[in-house]
PDB file of N, CA and C in Angstrom:
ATOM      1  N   UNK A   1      -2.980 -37.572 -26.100  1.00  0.00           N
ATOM      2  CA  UNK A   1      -2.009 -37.352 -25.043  1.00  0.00           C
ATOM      3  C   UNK A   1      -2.010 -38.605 -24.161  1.00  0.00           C
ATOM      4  N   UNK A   2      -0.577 -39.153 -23.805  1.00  0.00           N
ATOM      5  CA  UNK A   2      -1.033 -40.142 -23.093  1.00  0.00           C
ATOM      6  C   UNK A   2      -0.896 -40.073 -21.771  1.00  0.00           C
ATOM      7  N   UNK A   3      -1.216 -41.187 -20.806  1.00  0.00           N
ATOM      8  CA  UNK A   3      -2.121 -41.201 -19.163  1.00  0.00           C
ATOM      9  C   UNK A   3      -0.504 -40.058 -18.578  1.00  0.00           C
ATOM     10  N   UNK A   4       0.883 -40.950 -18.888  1.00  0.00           N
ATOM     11  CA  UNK A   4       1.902 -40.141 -18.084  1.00  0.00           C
ATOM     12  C   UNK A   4       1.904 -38.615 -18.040  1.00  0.00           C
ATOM     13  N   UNK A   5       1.952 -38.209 -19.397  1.00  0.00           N
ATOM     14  CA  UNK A   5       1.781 -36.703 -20.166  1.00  0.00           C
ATOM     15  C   UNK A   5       0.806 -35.865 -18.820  1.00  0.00           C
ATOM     16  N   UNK A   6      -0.383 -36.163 -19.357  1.00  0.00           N
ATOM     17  CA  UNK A   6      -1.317 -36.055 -18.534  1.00  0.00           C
ATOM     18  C   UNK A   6      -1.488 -36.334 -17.063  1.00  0.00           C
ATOM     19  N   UNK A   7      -1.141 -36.974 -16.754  1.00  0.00           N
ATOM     20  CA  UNK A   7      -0.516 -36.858 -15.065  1.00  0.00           C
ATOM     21  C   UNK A   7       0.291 -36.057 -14.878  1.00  0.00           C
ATOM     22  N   UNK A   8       1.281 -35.892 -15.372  1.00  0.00           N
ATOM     23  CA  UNK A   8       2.474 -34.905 -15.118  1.00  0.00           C
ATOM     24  C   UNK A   8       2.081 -33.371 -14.857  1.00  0.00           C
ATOM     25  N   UNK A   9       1.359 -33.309 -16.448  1.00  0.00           N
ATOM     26  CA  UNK A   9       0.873 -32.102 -16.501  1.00  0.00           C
ATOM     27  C   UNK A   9      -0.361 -31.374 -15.582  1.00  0.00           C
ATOM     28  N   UNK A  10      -1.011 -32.514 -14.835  1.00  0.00           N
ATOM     29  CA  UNK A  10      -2.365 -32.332 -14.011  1.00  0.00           C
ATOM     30  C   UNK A  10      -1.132 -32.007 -12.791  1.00  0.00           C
ATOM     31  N   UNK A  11      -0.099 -32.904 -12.216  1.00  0.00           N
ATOM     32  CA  UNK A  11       0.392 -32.001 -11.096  1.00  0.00           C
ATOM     33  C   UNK A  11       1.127 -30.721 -10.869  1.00  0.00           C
ATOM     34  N   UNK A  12       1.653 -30.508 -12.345  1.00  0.00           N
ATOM     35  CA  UNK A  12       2.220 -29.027 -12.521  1.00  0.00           C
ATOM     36  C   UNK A  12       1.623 -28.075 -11.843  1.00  0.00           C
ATOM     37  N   UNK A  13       0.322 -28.459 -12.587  1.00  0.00           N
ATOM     38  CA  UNK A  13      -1.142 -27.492 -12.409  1.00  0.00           C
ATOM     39  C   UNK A  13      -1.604 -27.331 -10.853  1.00  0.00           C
ATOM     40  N   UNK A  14      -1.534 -28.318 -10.293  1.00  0.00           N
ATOM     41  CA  UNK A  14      -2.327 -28.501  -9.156  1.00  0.00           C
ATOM     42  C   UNK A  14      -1.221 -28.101  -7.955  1.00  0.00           C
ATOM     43  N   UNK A  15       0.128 -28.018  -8.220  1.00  0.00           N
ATOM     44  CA  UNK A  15       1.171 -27.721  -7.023  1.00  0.00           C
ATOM     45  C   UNK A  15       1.207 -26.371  -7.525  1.00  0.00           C
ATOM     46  N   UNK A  16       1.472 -25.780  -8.912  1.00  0.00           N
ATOM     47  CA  UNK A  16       1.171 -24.189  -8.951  1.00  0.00           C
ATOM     48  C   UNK A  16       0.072 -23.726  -8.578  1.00  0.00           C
ATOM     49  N   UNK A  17      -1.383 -23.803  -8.812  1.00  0.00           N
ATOM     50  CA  UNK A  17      -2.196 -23.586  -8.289  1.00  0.00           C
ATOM     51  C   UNK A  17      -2.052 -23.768  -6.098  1.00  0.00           C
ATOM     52  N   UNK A  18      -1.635 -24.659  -5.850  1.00  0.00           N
ATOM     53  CA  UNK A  18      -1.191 -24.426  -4.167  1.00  0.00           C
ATOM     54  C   UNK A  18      -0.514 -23.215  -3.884  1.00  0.00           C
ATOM     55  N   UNK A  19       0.747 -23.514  -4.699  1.00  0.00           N
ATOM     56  CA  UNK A  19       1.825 -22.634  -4.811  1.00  0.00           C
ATOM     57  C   UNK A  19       1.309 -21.423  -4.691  1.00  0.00           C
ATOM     58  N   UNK A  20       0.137 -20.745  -5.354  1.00  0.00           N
ATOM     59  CA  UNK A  20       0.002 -19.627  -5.865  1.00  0.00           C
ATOM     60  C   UNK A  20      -0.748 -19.326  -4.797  1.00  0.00           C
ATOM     61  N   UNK A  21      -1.810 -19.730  -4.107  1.00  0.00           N
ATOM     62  CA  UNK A  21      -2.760 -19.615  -2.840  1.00  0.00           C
ATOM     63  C   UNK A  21      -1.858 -19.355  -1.806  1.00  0.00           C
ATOM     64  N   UNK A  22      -0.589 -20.042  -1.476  1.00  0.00           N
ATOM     65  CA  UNK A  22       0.289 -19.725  -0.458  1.00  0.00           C
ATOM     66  C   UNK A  22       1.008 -18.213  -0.746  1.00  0.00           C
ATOM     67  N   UNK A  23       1.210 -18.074  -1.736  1.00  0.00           N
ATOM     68  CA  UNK A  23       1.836 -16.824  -1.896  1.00  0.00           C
ATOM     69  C   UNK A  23       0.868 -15.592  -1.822  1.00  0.00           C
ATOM     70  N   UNK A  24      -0.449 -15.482  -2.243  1.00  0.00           N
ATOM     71  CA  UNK A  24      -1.373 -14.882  -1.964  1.00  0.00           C
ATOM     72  C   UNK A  24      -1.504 -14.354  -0.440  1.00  0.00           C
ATOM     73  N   UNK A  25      -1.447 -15.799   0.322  1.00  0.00           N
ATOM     74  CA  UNK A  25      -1.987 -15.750   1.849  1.00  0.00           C
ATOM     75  C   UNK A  25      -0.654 -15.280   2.350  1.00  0.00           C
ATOM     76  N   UNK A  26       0.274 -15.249   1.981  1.00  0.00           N
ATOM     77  CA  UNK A  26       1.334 -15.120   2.909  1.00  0.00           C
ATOM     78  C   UNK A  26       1.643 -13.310   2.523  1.00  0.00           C
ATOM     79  N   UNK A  27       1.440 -12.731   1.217  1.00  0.00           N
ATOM     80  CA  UNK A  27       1.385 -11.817   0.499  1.00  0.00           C
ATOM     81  C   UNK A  27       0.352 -10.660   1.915  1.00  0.00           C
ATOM     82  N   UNK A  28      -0.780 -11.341   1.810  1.00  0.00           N
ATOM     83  CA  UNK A  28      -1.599 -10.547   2.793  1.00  0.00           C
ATOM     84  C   UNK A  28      -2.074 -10.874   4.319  1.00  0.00           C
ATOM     85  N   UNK A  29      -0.959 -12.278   4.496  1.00  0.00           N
ATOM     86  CA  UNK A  29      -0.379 -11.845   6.543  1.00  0.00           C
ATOM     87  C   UNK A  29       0.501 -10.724   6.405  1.00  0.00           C
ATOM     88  N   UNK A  30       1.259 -10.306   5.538  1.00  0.00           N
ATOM     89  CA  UNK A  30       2.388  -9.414   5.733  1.00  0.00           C
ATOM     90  C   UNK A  30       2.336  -8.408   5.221  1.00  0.00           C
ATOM     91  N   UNK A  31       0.798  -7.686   4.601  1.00  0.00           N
ATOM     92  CA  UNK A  31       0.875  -6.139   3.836  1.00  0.00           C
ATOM     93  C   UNK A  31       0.500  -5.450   5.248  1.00  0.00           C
ATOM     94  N   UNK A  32      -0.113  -5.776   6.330  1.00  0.00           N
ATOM     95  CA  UNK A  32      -0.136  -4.787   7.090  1.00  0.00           C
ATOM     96  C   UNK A  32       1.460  -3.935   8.239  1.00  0.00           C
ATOM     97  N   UNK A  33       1.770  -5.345   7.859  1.00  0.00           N
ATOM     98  CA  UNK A  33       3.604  -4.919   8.343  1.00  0.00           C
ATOM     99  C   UNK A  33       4.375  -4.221   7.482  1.00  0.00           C
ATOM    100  N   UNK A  34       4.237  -4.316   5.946  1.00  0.00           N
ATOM    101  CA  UNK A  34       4.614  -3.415   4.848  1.00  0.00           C
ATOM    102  C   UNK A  34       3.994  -2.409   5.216  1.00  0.00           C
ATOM    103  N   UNK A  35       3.234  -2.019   4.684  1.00  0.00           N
ATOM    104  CA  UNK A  35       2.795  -0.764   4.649  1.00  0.00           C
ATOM    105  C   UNK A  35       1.431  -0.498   5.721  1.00  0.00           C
ATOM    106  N   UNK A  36       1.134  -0.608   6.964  1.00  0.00           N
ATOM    107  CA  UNK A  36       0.380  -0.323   8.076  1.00  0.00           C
ATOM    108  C   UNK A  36      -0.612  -0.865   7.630  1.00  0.00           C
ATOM    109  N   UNK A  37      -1.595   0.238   8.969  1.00  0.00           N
ATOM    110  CA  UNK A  37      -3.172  -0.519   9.050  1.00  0.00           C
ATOM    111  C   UNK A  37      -3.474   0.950   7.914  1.00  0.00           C
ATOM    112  N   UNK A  38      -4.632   0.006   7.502  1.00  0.00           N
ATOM    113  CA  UNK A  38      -5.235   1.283   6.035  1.00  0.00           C
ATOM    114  C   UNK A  38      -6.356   2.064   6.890  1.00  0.00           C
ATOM    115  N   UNK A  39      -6.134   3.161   7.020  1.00  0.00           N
ATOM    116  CA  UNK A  39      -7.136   4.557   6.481  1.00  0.00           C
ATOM    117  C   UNK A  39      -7.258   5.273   5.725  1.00  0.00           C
ATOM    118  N   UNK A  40      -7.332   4.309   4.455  1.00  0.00           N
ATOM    119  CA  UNK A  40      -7.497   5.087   3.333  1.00  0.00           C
ATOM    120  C   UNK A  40      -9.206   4.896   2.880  1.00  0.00           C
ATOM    121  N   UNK A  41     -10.155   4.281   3.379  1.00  0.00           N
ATOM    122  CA  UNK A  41     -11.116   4.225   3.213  1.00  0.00           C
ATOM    123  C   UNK A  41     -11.650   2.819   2.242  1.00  0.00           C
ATOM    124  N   UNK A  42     -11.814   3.152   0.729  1.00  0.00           N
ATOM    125  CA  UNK A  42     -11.923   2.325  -0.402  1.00  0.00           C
ATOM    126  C   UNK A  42     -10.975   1.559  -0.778  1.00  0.00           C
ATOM    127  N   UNK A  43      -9.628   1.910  -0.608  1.00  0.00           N
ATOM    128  CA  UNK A  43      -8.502   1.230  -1.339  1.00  0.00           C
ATOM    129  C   UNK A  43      -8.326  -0.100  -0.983  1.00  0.00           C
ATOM    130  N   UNK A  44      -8.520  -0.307   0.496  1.00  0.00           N
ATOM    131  CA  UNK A  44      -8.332  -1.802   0.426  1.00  0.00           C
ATOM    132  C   UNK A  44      -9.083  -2.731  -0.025  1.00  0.00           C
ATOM    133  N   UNK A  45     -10.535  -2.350  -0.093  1.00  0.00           N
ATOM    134  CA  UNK A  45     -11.400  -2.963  -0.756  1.00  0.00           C
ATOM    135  C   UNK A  45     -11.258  -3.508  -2.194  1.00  0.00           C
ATOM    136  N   UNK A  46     -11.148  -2.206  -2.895  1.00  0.00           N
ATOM    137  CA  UNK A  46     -10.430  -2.452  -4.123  1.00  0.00           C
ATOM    138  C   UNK A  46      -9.616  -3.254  -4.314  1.00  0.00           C
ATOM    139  N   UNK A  47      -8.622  -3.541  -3.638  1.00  0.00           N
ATOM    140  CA  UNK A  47      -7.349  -4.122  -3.916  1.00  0.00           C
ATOM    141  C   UNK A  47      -7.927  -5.514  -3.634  1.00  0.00           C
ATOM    142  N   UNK A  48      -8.138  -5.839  -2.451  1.00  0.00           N
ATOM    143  CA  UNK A  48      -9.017  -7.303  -2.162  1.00  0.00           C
ATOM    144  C   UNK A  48      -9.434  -7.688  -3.112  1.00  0.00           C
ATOM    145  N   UNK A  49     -10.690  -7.109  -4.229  1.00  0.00           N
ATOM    146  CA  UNK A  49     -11.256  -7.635  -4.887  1.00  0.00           C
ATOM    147  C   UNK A  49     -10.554  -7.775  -6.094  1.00  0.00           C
ATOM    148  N   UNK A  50      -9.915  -7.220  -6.642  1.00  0.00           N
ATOM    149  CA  UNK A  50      -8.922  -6.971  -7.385  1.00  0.00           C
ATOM    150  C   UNK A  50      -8.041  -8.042  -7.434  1.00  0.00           C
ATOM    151  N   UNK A  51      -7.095  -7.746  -6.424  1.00  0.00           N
ATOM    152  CA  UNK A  51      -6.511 -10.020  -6.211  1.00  0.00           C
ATOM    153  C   UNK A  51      -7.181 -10.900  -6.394  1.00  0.00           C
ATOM    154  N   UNK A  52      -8.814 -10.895  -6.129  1.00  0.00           N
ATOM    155  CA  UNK A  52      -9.893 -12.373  -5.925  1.00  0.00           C
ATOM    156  C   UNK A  52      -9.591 -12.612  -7.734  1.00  0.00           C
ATOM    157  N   UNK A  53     -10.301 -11.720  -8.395  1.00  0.00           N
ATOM    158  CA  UNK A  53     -10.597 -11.627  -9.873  1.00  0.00           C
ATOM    159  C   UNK A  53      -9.433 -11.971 -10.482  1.00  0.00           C
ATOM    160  N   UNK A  54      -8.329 -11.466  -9.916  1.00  0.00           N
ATOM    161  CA  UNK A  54      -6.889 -11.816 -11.039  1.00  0.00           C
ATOM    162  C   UNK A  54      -6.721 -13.380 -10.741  1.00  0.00           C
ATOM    163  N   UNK A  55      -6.865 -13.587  -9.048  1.00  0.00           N
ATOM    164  CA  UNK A  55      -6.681 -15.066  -8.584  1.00  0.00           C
ATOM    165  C   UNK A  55      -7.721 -15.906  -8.971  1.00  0.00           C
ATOM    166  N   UNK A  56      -8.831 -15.754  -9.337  1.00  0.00           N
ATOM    167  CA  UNK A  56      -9.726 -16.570 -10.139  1.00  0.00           C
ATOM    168  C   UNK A  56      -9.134 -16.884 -11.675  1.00  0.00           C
ATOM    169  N   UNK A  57      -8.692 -15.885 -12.044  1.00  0.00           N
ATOM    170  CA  UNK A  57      -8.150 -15.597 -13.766  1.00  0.00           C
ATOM    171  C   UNK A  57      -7.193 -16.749 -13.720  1.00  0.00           C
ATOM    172  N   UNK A  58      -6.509 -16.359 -12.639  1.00  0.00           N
ATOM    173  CA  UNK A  58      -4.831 -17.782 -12.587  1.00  0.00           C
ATOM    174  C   UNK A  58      -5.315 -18.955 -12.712  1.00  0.00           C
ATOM    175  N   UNK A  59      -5.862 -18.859 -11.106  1.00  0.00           N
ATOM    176  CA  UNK A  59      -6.332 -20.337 -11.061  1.00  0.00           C
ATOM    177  C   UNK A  59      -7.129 -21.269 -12.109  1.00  0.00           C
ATOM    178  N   UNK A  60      -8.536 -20.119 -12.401  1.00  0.00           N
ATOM    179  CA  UNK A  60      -8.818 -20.701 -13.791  1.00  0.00           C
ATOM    180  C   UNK A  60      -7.975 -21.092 -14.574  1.00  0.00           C
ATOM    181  N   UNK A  61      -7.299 -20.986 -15.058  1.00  0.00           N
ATOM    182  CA  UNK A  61      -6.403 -20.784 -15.949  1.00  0.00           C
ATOM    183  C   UNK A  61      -5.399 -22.229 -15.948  1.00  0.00           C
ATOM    184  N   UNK A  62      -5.108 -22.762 -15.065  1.00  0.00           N
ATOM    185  CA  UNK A  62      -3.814 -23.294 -14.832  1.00  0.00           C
ATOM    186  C   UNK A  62      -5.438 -25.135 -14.543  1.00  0.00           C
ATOM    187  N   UNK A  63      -6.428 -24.542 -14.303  1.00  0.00           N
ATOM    188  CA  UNK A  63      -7.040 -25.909 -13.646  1.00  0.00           C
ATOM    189  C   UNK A  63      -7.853 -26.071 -15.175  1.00  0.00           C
ATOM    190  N   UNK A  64      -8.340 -24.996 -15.535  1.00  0.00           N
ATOM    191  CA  UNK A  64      -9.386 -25.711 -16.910  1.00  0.00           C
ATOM    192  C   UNK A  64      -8.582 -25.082 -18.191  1.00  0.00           C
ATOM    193  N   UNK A  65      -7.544 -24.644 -18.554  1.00  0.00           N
ATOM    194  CA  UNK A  65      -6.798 -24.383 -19.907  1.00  0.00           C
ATOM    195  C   UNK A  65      -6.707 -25.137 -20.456  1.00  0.00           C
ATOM    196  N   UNK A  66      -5.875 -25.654 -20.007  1.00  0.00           N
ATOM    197  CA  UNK A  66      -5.464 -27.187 -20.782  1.00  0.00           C
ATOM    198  C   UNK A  66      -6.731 -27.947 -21.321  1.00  0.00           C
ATOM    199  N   UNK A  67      -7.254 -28.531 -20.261  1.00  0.00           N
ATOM    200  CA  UNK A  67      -8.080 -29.363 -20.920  1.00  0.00           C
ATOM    201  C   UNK A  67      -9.341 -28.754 -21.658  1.00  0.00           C
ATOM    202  N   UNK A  68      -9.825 -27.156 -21.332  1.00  0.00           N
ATOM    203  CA  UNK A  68     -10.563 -26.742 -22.560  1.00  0.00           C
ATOM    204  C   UNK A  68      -9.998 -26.641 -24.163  1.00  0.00           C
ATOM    205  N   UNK A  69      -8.479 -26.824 -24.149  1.00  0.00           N
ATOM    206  CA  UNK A  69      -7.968 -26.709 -25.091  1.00  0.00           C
ATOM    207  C   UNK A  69      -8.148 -28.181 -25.455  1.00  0.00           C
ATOM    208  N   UNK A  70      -7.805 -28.931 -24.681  1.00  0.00           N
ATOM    209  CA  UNK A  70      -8.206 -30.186 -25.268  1.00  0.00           C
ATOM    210  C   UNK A  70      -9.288 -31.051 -25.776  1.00  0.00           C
ATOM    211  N   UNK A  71     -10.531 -30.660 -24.847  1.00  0.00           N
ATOM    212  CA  UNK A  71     -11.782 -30.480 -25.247  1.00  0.00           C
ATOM    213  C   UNK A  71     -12.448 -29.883 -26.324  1.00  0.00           C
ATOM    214  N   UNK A  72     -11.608 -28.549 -27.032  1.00  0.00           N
ATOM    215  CA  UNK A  72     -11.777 -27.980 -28.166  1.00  0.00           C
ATOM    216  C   UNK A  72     -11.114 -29.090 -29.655  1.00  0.00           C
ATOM    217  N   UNK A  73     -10.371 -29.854 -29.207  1.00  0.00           N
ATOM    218  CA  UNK A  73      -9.406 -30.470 -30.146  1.00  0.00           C
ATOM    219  C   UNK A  73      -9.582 -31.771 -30.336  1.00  0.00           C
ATOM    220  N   UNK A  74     -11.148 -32.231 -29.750  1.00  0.00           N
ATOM    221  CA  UNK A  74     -11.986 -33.489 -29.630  1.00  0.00           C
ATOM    222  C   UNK A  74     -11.511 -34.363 -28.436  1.00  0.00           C
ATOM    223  N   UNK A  75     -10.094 -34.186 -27.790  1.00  0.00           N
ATOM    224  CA  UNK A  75      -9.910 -35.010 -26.540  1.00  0.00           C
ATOM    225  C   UNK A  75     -10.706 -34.584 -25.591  1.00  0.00           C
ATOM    226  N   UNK A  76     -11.912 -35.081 -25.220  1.00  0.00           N
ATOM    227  CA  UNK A  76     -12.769 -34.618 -24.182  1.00  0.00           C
ATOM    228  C   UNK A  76     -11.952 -36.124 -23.052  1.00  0.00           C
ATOM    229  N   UNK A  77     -12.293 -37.496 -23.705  1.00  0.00           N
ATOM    230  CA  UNK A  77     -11.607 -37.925 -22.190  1.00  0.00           C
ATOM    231  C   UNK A  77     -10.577 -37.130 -21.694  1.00  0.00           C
ATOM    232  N   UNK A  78      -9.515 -36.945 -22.069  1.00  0.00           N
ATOM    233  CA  UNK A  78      -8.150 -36.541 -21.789  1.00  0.00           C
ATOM    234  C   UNK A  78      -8.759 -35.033 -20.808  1.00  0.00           C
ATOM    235  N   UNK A  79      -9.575 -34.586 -21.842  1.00  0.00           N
ATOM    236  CA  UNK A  79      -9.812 -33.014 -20.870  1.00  0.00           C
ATOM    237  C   UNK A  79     -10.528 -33.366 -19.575  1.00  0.00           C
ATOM    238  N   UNK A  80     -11.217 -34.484 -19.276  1.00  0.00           N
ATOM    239  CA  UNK A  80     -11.947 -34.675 -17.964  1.00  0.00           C
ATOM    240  C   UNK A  80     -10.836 -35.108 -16.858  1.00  0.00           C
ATOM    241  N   UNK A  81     -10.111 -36.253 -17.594  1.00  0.00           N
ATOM    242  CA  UNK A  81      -9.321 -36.882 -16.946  1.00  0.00           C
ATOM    243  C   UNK A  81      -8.319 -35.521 -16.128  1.00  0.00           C
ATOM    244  N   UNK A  82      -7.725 -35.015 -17.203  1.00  0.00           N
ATOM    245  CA  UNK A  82      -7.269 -33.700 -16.606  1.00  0.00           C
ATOM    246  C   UNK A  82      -7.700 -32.709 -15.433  1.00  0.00           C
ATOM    247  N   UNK A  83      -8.649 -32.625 -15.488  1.00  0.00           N
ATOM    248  CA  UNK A  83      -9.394 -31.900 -14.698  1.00  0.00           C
ATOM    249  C   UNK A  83      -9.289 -32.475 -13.258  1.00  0.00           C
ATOM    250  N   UNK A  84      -9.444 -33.708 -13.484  1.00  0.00           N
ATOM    251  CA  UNK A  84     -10.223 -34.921 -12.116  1.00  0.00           C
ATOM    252  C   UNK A  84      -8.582 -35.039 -11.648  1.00  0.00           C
ATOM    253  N   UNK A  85      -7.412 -34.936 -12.613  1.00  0.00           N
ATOM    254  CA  UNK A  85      -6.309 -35.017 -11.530  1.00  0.00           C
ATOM    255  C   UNK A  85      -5.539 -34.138 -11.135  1.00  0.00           C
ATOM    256  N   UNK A  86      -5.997 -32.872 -11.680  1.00  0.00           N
ATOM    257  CA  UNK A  86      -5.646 -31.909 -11.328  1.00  0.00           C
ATOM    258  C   UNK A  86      -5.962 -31.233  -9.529  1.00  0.00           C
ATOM    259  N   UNK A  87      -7.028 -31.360  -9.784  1.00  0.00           N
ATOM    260  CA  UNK A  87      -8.281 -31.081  -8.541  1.00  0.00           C
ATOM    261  C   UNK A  87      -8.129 -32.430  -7.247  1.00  0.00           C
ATOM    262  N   UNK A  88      -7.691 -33.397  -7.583  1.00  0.00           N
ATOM    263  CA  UNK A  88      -6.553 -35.078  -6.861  1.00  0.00           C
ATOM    264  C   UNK A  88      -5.747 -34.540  -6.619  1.00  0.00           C
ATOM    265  N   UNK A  89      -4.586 -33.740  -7.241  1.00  0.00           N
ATOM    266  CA  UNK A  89      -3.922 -33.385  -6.959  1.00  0.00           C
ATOM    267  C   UNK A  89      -3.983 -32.344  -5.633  1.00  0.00           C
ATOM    268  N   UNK A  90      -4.859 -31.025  -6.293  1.00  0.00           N
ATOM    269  CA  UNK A  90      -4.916 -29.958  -5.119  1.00  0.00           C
ATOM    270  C   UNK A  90      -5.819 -31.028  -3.893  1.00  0.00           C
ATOM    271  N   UNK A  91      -6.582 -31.763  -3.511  1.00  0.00           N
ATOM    272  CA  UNK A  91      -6.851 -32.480  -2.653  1.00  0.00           C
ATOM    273  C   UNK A  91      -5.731 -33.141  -1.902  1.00  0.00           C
ATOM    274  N   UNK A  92      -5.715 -33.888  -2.359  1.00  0.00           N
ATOM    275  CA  UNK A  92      -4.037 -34.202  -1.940  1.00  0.00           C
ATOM    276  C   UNK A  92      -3.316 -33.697  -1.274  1.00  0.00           C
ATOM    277  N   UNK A  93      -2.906 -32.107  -1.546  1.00  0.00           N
ATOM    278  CA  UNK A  93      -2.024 -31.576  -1.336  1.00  0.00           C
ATOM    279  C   UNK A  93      -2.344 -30.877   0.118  1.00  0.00           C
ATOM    280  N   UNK A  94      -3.627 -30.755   0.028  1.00  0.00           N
ATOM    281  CA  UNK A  94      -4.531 -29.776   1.349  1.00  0.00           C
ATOM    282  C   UNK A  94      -4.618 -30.816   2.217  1.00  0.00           C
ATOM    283  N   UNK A  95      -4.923 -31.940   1.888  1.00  0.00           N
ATOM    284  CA  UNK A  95      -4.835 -33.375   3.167  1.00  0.00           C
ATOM    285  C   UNK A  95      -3.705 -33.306   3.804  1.00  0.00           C
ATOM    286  N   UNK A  96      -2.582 -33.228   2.819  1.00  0.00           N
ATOM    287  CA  UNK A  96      -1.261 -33.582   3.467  1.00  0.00           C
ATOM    288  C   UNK A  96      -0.922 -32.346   4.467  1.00  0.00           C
ATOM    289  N   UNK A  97      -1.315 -30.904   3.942  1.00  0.00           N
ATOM    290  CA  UNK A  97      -0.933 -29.966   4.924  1.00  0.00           C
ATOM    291  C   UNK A  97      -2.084 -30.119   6.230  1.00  0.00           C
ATOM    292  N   UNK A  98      -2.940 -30.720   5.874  1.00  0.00           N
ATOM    293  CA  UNK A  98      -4.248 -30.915   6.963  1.00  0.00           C
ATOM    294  C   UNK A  98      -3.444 -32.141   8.070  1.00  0.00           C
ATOM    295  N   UNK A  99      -2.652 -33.085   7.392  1.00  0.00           N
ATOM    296  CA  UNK A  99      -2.577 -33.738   8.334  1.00  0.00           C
ATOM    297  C   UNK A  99      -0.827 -33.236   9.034  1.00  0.00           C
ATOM    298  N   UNK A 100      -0.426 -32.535   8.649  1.00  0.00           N
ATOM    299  CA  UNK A 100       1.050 -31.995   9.102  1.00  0.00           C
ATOM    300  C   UNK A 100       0.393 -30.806  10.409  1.00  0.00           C
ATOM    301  N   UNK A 101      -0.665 -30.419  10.592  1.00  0.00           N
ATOM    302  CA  UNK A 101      -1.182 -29.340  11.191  1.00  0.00           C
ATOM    303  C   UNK A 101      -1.945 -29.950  12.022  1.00  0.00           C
ATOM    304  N   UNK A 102      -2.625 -31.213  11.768  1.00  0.00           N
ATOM    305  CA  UNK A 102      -3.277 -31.611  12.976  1.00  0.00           C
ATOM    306  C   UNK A 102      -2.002 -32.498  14.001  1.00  0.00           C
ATOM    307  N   UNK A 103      -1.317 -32.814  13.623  1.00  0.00           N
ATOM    308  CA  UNK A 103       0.040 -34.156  14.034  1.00  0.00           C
ATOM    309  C   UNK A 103       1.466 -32.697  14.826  1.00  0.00           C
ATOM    310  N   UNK A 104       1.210 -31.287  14.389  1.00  0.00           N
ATOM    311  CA  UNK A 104       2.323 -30.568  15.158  1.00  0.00           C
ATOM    312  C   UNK A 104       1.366 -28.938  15.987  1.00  0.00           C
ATOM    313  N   UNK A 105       1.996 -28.856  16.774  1.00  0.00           N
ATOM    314  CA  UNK A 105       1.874 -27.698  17.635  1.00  0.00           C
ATOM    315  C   UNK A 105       2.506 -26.505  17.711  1.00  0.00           C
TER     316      UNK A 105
END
């Protein structure tokens, strides 16, 4: 695979992976306005943990797929490289909202 391929494909990964954390967080500022405050006891618990595990599954998924697949298929550079710009990428991306949040009020 070559360096472009592989760049491309490391930011797919790394702006869906953002992508997907924002929708999460924004998902649960706004379930208590959907549907109230819980007294249901267990359920929210459940459900919490329940999102962590599926959101580990994604995220896994979208940051080491690829390149375990590639790693399986003897491209181990390509699978590191992947990895390292994937994870550049999500860095990146958290700086830039880090510095849009420290610079407005």
């Amino acid at each position: 695979m070559n360096d472009k391929k592989l760049i491309k494909r490391s930011l797919i990964h790394g702006i869906a992976v953002f992508s997907y954390i924002v929708l999460i967080v924004w998902l649960l500022s706004n379930i208590t306005s959907w549907f109230g405050e819980d007294d249901r006891g267990i359920l929210a618990p459940v459900l919490i943990l329940s999102i962590f595990v599926i959101s580990a599954l994604i995220t896994g998924s979208l940051v080491l797929g690829k390149p375990l697949m590639l790693y399986l298929d003897g491209k181990k550079k390509d699978a590191v490289k992947m990895v390292f710009y994937t994870g550049l990428t999500i860095l990146l991306i958290v700086i830039c909202v880090f510095i849009i949040f420290a610079f407005t009020k």
